[in-house]
Protein backbone atom coordinates (compact mmCIF):
# COMPACT_ATOMS: atom_id res chain seq x y z
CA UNK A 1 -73.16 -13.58 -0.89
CA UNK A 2 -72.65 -14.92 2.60
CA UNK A 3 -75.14 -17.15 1.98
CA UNK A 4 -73.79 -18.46 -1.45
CA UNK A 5 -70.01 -19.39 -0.32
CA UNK A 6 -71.97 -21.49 2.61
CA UNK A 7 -73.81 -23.63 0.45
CA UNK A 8 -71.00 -23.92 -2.02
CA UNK A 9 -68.52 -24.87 0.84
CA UNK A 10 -71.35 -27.45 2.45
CA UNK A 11 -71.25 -29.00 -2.05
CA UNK A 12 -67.73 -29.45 -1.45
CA UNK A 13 -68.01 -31.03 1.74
CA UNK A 14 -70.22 -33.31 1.04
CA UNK A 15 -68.49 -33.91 -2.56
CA UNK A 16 -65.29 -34.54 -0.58
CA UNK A 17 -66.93 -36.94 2.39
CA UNK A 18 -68.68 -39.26 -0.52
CA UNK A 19 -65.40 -40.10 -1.90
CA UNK A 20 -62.70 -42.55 -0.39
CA UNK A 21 -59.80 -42.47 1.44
CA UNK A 22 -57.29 -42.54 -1.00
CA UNK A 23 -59.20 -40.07 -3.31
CA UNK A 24 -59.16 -38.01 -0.17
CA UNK A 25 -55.24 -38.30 -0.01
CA UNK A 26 -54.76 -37.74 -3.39
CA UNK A 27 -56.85 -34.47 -2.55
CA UNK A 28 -55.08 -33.61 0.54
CA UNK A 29 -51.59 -33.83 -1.72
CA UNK A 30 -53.05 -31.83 -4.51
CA UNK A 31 -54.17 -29.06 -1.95
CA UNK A 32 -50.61 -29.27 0.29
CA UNK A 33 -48.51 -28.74 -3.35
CA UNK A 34 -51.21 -26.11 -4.01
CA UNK A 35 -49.81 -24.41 -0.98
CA UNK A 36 -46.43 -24.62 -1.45
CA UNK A 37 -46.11 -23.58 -5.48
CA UNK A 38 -48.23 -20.58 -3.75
CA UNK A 39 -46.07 -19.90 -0.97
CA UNK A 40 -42.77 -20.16 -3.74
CA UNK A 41 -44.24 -17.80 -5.88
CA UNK A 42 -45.79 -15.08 -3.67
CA UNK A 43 -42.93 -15.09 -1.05
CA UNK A 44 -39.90 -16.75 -2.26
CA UNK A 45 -39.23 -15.34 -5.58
CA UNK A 46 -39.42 -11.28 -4.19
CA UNK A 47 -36.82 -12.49 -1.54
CA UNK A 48 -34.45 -14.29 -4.63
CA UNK A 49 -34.62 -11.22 -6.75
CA UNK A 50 -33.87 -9.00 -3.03
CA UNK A 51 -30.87 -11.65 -2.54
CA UNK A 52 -30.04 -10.97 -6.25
CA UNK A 53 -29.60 -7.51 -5.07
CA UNK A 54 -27.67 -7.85 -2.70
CA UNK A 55 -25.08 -10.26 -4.55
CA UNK A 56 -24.55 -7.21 -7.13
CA UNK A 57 -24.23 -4.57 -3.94
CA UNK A 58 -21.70 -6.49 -2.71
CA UNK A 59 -19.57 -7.55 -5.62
CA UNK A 60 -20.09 -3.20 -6.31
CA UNK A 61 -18.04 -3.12 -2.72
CA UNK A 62 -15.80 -5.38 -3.36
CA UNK A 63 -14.22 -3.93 -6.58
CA UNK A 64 -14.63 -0.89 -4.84
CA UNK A 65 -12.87 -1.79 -2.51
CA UNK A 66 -10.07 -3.89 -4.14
CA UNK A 67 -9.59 -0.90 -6.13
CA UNK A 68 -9.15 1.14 -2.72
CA UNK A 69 -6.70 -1.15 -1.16
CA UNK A 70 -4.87 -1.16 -4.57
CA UNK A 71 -4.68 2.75 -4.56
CA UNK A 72 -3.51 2.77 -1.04
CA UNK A 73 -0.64 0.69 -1.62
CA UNK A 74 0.36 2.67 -4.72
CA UNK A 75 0.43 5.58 -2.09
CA UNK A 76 2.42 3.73 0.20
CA UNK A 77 5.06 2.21 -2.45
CA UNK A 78 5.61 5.42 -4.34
CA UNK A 79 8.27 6.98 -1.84
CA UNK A 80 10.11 3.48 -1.91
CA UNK A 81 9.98 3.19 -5.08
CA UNK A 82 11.12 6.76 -5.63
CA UNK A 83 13.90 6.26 -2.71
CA UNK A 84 14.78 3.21 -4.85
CA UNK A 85 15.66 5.33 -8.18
CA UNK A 86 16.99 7.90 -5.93
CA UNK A 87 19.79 5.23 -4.94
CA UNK A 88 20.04 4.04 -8.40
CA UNK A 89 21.18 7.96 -9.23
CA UNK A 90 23.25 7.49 -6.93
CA UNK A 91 25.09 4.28 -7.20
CA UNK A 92 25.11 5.67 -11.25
CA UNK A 93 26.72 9.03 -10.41
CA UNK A 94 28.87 7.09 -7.78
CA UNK A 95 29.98 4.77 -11.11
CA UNK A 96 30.63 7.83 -13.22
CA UNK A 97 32.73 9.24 -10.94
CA UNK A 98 34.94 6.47 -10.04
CA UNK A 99 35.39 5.60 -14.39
CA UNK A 100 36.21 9.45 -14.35
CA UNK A 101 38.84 8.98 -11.88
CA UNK A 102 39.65 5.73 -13.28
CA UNK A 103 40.15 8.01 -16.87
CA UNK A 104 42.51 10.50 -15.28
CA UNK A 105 45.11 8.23 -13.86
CA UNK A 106 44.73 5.71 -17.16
CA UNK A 107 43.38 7.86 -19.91
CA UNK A 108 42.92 4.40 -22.16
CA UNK A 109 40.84 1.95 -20.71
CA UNK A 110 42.18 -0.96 -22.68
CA UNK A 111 45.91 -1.44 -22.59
CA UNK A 112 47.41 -1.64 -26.19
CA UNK A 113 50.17 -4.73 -26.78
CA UNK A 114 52.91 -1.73 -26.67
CA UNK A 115 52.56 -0.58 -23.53
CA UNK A 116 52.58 -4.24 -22.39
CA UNK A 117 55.61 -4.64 -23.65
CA UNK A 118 57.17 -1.65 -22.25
CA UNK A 119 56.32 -2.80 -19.17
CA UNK A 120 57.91 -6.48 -19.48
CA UNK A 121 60.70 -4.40 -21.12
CA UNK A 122 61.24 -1.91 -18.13
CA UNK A 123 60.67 -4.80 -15.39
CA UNK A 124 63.69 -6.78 -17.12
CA UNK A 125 66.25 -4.71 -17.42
């Protein structure tokens, strides 16, 4: 077999040395994009589908972690936001008991055209 791929190798040498320098080229161009489509296919498109890979692992960490951070602050913001309705009780149960106050020393909120006048009456005289 040894003996075969020599003289098939000396064919092409000799094929290649009869013909002239710009077929030679054109050969030499032909073999060099050969090469390349070769090199593309064997050893760049594992390493796109590997960087594919990785894209999707780290848009996975990313939402993980998004969602994380998001949980975290809902952690942190629920005592605020708890003290926050906690002062709104407040400031409500602070209102109700000033209008009960208010109630007791004016039982009617709204003051009728009578006792208006008995209070322009009583200032006059």
């Amino acid at each position: 077999m040894n003996e075969q791929l020599k003289k098939q190798l000396e064919l092409l040498i000799k094929n290649i040395d009869s013909r002239k320098q710009s077929e030679k080229f054109l050969i030499l161009g032909l073999l060099i994009a050969g090469l390349i489509m070769g090199y593309l296919t064997l050893a760049f498109d594992p390493k796109r589908a590997e960087i594919s890979s990785l894209q999707s692992q780290i848009a996975s960490l990313e939402q993980r972690q998004t969602q994380t951070v998001k949980s975290e602050f809902i952690i942190l913001l629920k005592p605020i936001i708890a003290n926050k309705e906690g002062n709104t009780r407040v400031l409500q149960e602070s209102n109700e008991r000033f209008r009960e106050i208010n109630r007791a020393i004016d039982p009617s909120p709204t003051i009728s055209p009578g006792r208006v006048e008995s209070c322009i009456c009583s200032i006059l005289v």
